[in-house]
PDB file of N, CA and C in Angstrom:
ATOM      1  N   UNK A   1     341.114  43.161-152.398  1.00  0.00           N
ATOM      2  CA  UNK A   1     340.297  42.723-151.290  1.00  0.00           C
ATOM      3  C   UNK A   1     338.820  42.907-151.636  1.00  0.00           C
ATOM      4  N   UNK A   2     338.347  42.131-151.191  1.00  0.00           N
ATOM      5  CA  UNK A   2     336.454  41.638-151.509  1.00  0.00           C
ATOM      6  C   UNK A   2     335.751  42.610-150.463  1.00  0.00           C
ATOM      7  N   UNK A   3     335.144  43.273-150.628  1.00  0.00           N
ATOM      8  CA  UNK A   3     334.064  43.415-149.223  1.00  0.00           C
ATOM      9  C   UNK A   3     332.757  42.888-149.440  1.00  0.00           C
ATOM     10  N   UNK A   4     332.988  42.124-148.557  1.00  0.00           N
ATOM     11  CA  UNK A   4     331.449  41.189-148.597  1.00  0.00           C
ATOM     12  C   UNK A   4     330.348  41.261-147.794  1.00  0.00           C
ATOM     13  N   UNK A   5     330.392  43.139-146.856  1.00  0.00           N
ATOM     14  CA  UNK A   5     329.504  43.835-146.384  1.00  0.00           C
ATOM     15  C   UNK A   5     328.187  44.024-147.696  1.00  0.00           C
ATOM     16  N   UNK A   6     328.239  44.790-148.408  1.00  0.00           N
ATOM     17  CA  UNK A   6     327.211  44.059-149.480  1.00  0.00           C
ATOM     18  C   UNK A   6     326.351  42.991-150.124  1.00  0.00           C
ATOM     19  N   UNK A   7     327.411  42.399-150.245  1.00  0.00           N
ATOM     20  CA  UNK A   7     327.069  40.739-150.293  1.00  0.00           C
ATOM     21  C   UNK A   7     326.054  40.210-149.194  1.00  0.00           C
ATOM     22  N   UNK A   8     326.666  40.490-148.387  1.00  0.00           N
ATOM     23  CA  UNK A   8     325.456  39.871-147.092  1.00  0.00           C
ATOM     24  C   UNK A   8     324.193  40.818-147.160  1.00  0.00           C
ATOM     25  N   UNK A   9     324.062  41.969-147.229  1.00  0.00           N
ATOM     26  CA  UNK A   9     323.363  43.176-147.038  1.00  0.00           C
ATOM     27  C   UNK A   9     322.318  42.579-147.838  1.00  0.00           C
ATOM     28  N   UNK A  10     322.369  41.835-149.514  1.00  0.00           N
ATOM     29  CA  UNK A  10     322.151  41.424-150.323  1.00  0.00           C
ATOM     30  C   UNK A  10     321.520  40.374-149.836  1.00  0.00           C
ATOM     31  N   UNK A  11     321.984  39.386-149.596  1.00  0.00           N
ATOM     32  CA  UNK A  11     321.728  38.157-149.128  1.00  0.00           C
ATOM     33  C   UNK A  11     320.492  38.050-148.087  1.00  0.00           C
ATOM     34  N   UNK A  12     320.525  39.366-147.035  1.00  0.00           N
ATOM     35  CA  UNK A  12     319.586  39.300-146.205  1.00  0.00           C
ATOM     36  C   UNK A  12     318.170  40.129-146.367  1.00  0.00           C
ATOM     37  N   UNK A  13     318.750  40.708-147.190  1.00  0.00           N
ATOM     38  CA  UNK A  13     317.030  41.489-147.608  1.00  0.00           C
ATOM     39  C   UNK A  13     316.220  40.625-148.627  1.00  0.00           C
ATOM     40  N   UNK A  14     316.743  39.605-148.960  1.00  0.00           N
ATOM     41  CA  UNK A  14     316.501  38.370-149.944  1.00  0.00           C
ATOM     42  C   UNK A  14     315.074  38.205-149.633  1.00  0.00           C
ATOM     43  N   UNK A  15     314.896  37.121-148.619  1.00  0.00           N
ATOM     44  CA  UNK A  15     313.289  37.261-148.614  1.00  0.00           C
ATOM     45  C   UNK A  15     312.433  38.548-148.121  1.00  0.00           C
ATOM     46  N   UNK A  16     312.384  39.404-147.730  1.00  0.00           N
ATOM     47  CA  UNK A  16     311.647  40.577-148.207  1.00  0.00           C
ATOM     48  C   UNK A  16     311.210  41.121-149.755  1.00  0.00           C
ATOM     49  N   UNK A  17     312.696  40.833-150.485  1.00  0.00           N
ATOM     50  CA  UNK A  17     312.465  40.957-151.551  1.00  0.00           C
ATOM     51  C   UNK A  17     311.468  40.098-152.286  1.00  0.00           C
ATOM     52  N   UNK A  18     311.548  38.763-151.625  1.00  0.00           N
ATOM     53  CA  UNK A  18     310.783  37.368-152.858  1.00  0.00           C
ATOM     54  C   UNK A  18     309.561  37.672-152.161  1.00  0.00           C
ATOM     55  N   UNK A  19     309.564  38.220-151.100  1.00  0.00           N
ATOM     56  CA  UNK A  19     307.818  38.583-150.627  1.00  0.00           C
ATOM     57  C   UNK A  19     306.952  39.332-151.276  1.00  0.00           C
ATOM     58  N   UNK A  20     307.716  40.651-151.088  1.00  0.00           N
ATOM     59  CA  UNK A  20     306.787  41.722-151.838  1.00  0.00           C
ATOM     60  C   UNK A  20     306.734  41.452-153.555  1.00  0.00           C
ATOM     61  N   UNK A  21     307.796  40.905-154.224  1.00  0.00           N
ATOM     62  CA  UNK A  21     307.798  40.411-155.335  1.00  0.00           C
ATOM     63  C   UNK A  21     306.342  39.544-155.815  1.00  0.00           C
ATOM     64  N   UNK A  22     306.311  38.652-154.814  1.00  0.00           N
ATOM     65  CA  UNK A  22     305.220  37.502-154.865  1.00  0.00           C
ATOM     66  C   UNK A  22     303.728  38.091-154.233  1.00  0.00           C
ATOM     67  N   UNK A  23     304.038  38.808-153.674  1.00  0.00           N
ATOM     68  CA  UNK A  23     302.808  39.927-153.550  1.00  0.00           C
ATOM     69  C   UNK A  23     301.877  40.785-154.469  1.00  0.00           C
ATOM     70  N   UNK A  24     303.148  41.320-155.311  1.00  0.00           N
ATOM     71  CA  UNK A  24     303.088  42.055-156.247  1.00  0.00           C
ATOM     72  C   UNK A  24     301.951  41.057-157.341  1.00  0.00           C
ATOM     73  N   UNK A  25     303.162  40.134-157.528  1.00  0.00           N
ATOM     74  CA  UNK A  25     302.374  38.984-158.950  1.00  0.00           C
ATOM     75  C   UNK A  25     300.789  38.641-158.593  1.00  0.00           C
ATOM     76  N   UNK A  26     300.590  38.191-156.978  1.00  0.00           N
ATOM     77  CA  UNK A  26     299.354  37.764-156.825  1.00  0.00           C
ATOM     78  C   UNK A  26     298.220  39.103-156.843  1.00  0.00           C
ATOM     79  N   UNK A  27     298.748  40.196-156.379  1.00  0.00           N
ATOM     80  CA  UNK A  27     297.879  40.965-156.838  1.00  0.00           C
ATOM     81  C   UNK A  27     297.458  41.337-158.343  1.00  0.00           C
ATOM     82  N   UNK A  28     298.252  41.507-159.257  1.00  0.00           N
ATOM     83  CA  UNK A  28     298.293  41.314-160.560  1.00  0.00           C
ATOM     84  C   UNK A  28     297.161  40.098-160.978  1.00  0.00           C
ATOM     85  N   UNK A  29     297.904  38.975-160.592  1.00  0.00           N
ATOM     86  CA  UNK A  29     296.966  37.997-161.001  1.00  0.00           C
ATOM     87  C   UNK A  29     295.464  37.371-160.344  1.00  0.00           C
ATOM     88  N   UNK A  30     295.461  38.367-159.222  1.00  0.00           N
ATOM     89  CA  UNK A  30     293.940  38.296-158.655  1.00  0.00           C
ATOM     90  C   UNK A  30     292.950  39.130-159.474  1.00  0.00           C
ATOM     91  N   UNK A  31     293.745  40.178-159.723  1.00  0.00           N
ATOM     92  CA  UNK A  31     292.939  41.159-160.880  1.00  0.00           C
ATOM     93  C   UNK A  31     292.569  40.902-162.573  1.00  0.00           C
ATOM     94  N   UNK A  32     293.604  40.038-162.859  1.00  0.00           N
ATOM     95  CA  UNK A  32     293.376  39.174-164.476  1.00  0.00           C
ATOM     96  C   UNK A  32     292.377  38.417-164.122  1.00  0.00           C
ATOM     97  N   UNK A  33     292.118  37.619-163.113  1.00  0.00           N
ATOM     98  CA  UNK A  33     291.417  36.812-163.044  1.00  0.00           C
ATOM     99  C   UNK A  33     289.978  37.338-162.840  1.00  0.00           C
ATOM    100  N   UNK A  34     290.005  38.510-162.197  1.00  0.00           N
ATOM    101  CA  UNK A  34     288.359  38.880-161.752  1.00  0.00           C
ATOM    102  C   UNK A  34     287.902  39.605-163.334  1.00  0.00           C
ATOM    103  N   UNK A  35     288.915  39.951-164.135  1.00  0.00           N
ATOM    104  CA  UNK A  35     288.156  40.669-165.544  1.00  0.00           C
ATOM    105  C   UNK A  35     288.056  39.306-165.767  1.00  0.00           C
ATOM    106  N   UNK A  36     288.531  38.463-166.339  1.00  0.00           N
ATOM    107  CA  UNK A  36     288.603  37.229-166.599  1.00  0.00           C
ATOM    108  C   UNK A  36     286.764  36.541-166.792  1.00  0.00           C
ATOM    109  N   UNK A  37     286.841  36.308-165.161  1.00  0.00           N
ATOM    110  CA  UNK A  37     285.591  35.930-165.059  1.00  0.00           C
ATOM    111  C   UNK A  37     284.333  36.735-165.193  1.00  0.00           C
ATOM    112  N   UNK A  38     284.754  38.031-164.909  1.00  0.00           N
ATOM    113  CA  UNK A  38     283.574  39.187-165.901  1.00  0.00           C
ATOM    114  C   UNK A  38     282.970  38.950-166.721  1.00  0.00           C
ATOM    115  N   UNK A  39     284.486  38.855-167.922  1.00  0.00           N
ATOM    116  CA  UNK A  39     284.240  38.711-169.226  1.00  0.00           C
ATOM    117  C   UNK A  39     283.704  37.236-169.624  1.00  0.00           C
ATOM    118  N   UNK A  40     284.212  36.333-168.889  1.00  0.00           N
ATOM    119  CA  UNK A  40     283.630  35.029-169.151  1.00  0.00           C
ATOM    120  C   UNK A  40     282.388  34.563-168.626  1.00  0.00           C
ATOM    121  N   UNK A  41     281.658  35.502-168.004  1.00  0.00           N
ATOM    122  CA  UNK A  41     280.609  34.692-167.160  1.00  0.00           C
ATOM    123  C   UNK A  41     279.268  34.089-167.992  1.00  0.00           C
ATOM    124  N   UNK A  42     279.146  32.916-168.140  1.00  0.00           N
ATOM    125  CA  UNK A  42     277.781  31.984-168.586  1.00  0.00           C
ATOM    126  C   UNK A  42     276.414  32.708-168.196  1.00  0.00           C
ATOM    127  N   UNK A  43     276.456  33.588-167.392  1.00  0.00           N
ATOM    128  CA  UNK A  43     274.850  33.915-167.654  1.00  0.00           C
ATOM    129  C   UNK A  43     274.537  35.307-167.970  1.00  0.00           C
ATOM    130  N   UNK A  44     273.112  35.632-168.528  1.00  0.00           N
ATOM    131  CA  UNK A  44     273.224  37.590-168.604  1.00  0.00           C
ATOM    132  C   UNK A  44     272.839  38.100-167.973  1.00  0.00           C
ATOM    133  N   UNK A  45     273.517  38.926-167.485  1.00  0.00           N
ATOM    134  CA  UNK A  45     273.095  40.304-166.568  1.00  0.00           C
ATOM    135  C   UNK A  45     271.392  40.956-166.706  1.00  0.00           C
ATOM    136  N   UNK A  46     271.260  40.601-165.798  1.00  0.00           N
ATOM    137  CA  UNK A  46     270.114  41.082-165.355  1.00  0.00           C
ATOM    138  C   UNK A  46     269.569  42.707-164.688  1.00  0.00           C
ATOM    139  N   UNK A  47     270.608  42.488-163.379  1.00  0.00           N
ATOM    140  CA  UNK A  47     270.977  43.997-162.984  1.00  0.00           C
ATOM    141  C   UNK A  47     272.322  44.336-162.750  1.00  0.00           C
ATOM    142  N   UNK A  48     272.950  42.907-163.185  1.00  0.00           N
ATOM    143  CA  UNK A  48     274.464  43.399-163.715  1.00  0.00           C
ATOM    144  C   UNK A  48     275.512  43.376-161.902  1.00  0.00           C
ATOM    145  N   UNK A  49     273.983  43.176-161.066  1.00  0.00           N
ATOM    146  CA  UNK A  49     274.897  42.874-159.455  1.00  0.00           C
ATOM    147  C   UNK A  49     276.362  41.704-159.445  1.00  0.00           C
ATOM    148  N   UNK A  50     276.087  40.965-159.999  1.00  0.00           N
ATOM    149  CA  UNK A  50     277.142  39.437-159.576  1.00  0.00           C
ATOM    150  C   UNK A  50     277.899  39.771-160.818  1.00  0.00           C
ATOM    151  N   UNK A  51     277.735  39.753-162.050  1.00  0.00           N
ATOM    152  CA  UNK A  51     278.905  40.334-162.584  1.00  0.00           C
ATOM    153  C   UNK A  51     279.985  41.514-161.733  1.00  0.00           C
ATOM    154  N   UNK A  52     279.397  42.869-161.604  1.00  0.00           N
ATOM    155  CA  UNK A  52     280.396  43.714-160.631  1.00  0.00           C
ATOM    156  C   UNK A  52     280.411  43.464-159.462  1.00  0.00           C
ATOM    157  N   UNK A  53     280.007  42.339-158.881  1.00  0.00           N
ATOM    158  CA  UNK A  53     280.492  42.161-157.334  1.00  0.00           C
ATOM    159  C   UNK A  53     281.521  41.256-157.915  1.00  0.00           C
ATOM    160  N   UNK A  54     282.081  40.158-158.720  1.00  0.00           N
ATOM    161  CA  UNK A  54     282.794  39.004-158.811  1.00  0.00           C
ATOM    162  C   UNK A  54     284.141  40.023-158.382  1.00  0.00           C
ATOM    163  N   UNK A  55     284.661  39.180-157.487  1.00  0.00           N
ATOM    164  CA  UNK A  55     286.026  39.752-156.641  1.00  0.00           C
ATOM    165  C   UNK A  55     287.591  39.008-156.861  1.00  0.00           C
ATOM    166  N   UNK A  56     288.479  39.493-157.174  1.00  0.00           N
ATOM    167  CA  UNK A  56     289.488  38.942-157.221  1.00  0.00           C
ATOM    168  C   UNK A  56     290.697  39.671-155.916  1.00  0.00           C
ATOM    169  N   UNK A  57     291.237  38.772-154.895  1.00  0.00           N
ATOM    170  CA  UNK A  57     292.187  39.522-154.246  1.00  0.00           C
ATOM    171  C   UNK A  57     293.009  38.603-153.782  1.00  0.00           C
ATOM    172  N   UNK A  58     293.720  39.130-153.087  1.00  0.00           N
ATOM    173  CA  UNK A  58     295.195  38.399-152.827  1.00  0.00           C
ATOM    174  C   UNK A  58     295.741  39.158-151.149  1.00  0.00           C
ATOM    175  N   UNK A  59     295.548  37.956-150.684  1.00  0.00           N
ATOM    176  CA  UNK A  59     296.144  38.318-149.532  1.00  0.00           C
ATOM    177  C   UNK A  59     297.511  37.531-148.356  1.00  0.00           C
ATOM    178  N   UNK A  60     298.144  38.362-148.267  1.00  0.00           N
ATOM    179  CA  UNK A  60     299.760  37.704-147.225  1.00  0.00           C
ATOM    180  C   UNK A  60     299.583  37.374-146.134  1.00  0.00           C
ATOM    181  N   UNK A  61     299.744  36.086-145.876  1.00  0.00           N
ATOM    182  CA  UNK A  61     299.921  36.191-144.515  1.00  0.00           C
ATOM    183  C   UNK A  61     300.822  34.910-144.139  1.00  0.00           C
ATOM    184  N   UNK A  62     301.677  35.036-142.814  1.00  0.00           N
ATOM    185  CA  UNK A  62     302.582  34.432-142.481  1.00  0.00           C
ATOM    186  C   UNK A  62     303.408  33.133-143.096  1.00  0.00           C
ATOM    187  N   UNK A  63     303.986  33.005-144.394  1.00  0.00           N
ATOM    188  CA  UNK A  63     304.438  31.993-144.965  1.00  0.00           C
ATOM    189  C   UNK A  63     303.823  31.303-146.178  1.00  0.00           C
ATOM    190  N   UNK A  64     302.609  32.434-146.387  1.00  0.00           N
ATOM    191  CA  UNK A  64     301.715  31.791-147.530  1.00  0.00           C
ATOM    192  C   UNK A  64     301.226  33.081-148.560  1.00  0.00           C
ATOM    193  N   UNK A  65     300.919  33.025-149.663  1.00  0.00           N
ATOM    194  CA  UNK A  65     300.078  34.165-149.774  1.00  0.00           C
ATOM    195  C   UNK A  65     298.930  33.181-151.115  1.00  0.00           C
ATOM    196  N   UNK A  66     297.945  34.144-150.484  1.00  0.00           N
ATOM    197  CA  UNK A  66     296.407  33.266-151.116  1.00  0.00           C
ATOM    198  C   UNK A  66     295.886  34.337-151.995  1.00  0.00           C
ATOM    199  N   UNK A  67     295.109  33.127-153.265  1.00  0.00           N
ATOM    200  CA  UNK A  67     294.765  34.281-154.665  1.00  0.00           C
ATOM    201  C   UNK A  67     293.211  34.231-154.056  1.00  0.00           C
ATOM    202  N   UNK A  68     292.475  34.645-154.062  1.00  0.00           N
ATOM    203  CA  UNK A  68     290.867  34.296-153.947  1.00  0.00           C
ATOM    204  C   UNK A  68     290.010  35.025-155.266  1.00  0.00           C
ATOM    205  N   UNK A  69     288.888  34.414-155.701  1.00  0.00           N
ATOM    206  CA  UNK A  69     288.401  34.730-156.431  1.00  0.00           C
ATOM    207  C   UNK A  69     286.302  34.476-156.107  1.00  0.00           C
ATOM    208  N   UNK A  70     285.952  35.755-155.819  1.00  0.00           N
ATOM    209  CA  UNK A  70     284.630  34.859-155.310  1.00  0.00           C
ATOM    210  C   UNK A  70     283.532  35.831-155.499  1.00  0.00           C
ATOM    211  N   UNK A  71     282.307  36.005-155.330  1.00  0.00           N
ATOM    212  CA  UNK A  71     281.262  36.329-155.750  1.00  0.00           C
ATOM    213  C   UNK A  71     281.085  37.170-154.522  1.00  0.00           C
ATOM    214  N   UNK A  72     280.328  38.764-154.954  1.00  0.00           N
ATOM    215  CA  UNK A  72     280.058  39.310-153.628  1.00  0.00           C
ATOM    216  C   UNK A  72     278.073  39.219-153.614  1.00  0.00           C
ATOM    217  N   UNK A  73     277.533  38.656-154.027  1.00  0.00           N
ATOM    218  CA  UNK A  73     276.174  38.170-154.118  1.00  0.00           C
ATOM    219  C   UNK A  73     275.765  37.586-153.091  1.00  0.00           C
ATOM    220  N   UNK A  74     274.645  37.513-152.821  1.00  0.00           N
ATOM    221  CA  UNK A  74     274.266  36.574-151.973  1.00  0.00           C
ATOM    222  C   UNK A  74     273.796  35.025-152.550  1.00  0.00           C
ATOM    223  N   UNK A  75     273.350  35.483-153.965  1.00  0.00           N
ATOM    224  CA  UNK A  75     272.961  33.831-154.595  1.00  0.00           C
ATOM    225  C   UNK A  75     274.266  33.832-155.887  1.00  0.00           C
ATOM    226  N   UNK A  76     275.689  33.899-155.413  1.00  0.00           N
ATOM    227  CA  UNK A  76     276.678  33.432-156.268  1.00  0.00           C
ATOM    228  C   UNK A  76     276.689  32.292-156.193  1.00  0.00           C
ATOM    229  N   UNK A  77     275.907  31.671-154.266  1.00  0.00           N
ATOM    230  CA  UNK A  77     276.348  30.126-154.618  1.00  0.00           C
ATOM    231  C   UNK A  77     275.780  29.447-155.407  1.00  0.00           C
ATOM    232  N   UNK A  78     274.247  29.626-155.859  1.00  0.00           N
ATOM    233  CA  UNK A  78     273.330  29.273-156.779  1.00  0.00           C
ATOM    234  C   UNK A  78     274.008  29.711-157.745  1.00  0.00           C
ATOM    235  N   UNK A  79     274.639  30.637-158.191  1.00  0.00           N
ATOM    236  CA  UNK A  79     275.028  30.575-159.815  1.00  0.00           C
ATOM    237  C   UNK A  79     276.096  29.653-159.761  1.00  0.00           C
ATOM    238  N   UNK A  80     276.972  29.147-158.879  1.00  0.00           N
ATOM    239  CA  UNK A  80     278.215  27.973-159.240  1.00  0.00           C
ATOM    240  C   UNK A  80     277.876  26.687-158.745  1.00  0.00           C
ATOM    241  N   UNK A  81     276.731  26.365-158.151  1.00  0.00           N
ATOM    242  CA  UNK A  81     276.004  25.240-157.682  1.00  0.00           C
ATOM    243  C   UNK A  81     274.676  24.637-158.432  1.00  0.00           C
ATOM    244  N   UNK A  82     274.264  25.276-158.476  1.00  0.00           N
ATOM    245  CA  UNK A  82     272.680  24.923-159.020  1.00  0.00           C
ATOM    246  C   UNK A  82     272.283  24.631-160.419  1.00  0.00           C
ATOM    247  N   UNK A  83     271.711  23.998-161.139  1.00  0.00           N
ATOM    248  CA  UNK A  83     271.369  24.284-162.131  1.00  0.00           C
ATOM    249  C   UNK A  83     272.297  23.425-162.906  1.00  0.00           C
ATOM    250  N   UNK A  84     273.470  22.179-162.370  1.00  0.00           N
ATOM    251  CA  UNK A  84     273.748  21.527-163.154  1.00  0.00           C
ATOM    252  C   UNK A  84     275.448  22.388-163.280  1.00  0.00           C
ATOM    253  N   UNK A  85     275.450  23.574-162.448  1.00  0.00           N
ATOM    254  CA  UNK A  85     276.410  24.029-162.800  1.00  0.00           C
ATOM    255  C   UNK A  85     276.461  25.038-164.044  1.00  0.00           C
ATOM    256  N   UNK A  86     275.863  25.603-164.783  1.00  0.00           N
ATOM    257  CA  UNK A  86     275.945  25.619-165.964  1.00  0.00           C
ATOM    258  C   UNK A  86     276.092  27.357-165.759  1.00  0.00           C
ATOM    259  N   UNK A  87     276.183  28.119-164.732  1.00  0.00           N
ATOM    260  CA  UNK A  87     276.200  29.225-164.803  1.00  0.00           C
ATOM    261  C   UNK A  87     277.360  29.865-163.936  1.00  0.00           C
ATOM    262  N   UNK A  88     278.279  28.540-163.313  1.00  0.00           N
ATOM    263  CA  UNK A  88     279.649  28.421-162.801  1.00  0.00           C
ATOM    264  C   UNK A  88     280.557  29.169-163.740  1.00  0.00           C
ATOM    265  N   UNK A  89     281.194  30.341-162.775  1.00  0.00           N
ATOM    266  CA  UNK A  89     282.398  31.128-163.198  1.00  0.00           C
ATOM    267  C   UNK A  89     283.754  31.039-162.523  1.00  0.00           C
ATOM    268  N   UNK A  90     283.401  30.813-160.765  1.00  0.00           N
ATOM    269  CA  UNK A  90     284.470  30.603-160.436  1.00  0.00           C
ATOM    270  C   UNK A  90     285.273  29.676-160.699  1.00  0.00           C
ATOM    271  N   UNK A  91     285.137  28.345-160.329  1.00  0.00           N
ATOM    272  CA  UNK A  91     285.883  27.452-160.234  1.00  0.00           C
ATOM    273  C   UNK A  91     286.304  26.940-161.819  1.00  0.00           C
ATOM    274  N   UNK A  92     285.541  27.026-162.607  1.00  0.00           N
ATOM    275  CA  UNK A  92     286.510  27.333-164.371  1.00  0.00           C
ATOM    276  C   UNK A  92     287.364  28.289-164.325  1.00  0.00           C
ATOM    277  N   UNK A  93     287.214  29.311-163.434  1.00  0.00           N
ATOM    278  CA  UNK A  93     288.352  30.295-164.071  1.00  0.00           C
ATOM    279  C   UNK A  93     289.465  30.121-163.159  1.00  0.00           C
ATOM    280  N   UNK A  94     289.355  29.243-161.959  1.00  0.00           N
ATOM    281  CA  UNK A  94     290.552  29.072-160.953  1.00  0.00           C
ATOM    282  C   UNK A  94     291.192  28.061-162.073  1.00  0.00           C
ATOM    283  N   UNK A  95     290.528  27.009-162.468  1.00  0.00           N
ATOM    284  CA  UNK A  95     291.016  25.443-163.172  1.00  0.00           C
ATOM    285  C   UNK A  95     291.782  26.342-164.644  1.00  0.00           C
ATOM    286  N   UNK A  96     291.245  27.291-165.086  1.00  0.00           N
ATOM    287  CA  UNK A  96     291.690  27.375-166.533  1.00  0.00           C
ATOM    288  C   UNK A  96     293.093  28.824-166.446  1.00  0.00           C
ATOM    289  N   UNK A  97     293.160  29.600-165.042  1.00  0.00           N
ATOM    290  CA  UNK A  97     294.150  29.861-164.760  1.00  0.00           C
ATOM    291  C   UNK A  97     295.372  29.841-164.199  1.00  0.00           C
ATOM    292  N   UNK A  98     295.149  28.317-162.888  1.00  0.00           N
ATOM    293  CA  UNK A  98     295.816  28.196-162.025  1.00  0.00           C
ATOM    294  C   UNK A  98     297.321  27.351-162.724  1.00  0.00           C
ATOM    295  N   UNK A  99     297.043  26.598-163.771  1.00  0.00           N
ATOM    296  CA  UNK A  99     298.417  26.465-164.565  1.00  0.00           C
ATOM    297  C   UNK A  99     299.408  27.546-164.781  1.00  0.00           C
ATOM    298  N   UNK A 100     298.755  28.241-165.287  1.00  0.00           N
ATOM    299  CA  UNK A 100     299.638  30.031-165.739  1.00  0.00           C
ATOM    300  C   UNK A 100     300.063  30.683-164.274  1.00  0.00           C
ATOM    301  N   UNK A 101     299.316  30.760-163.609  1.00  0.00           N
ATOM    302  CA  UNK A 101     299.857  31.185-162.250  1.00  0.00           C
ATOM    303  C   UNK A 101     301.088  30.485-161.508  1.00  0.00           C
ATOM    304  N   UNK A 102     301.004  29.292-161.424  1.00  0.00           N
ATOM    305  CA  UNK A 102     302.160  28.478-161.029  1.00  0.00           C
ATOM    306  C   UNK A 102     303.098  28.583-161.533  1.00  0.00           C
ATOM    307  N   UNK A 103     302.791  28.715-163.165  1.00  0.00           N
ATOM    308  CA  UNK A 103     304.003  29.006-163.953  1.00  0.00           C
ATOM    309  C   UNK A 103     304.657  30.098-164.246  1.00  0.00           C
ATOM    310  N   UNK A 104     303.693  31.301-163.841  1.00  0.00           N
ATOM    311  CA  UNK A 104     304.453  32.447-163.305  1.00  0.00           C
ATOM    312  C   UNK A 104     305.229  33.088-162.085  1.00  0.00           C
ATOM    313  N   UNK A 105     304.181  32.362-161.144  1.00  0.00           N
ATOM    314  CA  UNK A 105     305.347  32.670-159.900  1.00  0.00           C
ATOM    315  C   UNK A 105     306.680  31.818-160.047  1.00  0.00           C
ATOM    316  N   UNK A 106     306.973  30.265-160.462  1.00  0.00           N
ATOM    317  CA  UNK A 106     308.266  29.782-160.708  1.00  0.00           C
ATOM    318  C   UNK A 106     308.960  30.534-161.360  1.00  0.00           C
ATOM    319  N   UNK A 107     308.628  31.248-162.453  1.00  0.00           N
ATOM    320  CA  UNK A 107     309.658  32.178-163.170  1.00  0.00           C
ATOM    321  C   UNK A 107     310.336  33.023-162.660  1.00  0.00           C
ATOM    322  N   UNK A 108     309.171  33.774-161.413  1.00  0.00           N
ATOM    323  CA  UNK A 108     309.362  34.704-160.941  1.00  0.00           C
ATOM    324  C   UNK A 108     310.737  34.526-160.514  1.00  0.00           C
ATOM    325  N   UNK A 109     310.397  33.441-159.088  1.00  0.00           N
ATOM    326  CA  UNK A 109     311.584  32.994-158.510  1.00  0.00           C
ATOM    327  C   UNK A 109     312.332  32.670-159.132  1.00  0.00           C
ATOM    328  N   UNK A 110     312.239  32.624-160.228  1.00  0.00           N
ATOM    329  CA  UNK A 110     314.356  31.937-160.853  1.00  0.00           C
ATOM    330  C   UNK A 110     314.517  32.919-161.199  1.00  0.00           C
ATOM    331  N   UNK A 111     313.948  34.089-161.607  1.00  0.00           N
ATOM    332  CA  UNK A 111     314.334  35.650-161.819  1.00  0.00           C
ATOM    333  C   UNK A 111     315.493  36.437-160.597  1.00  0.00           C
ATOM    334  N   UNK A 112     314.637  35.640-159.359  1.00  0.00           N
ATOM    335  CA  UNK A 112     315.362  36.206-158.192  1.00  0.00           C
ATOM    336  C   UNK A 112     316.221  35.587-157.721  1.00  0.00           C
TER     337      UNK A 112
END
């Protein structure tokens, strides 16, 4: 005889599990991404503010969870706007990671 009290037990903690799982990854990968753009940033430090403000986080909420990656400066928008662009960190490092990300959370899920 089967008992399939487990089985279900299993079955129903399922998405909790793929949550915090997918939680887990985006925090991970909010944090690759903010050394990322550290290390990659087009212009030099001056007083070194917008380099250590550049922020990477990840946050859950109801049916979604979001990577963000953004400048804690007040003229970050001038460094990813102005100038032709040429001192843009964010949005290269969303474009040159967001392949790998997709392709890690799918893994994830066929893991689970």
């Amino acid at each position: 005889m089967f008992d399939f009290s487990k089985l279900e037990q299993s079955i129903m903690s399922l998405p909790q599990r793929i949550e915090k799982a997918a939680e887990a990854y985006g925090r991970t990968v909010s944090v690759k991404m903010e050394g990322e753009a550290k290390e990659n940033r087009p212009w030099h430090d001056r007083t070194a503010q917008a380099r250590q403000r550049l922020k990477g986080r990840c946050e859950k909420e109801p049916g979604k969870l979001r990577i963000y990656l953004s400048h804690g400066v007040d003229y970050g928008i001038y460094l990813e706007l102005a100038h032709e662009k040429r001192y843009a960190i964010i949005y290269p490092t969303l474009r040159k990671e967001a392949p790998e990300v997709i392709s890690g959370m799918r893994g994830l899920l066929d893991k689970i």
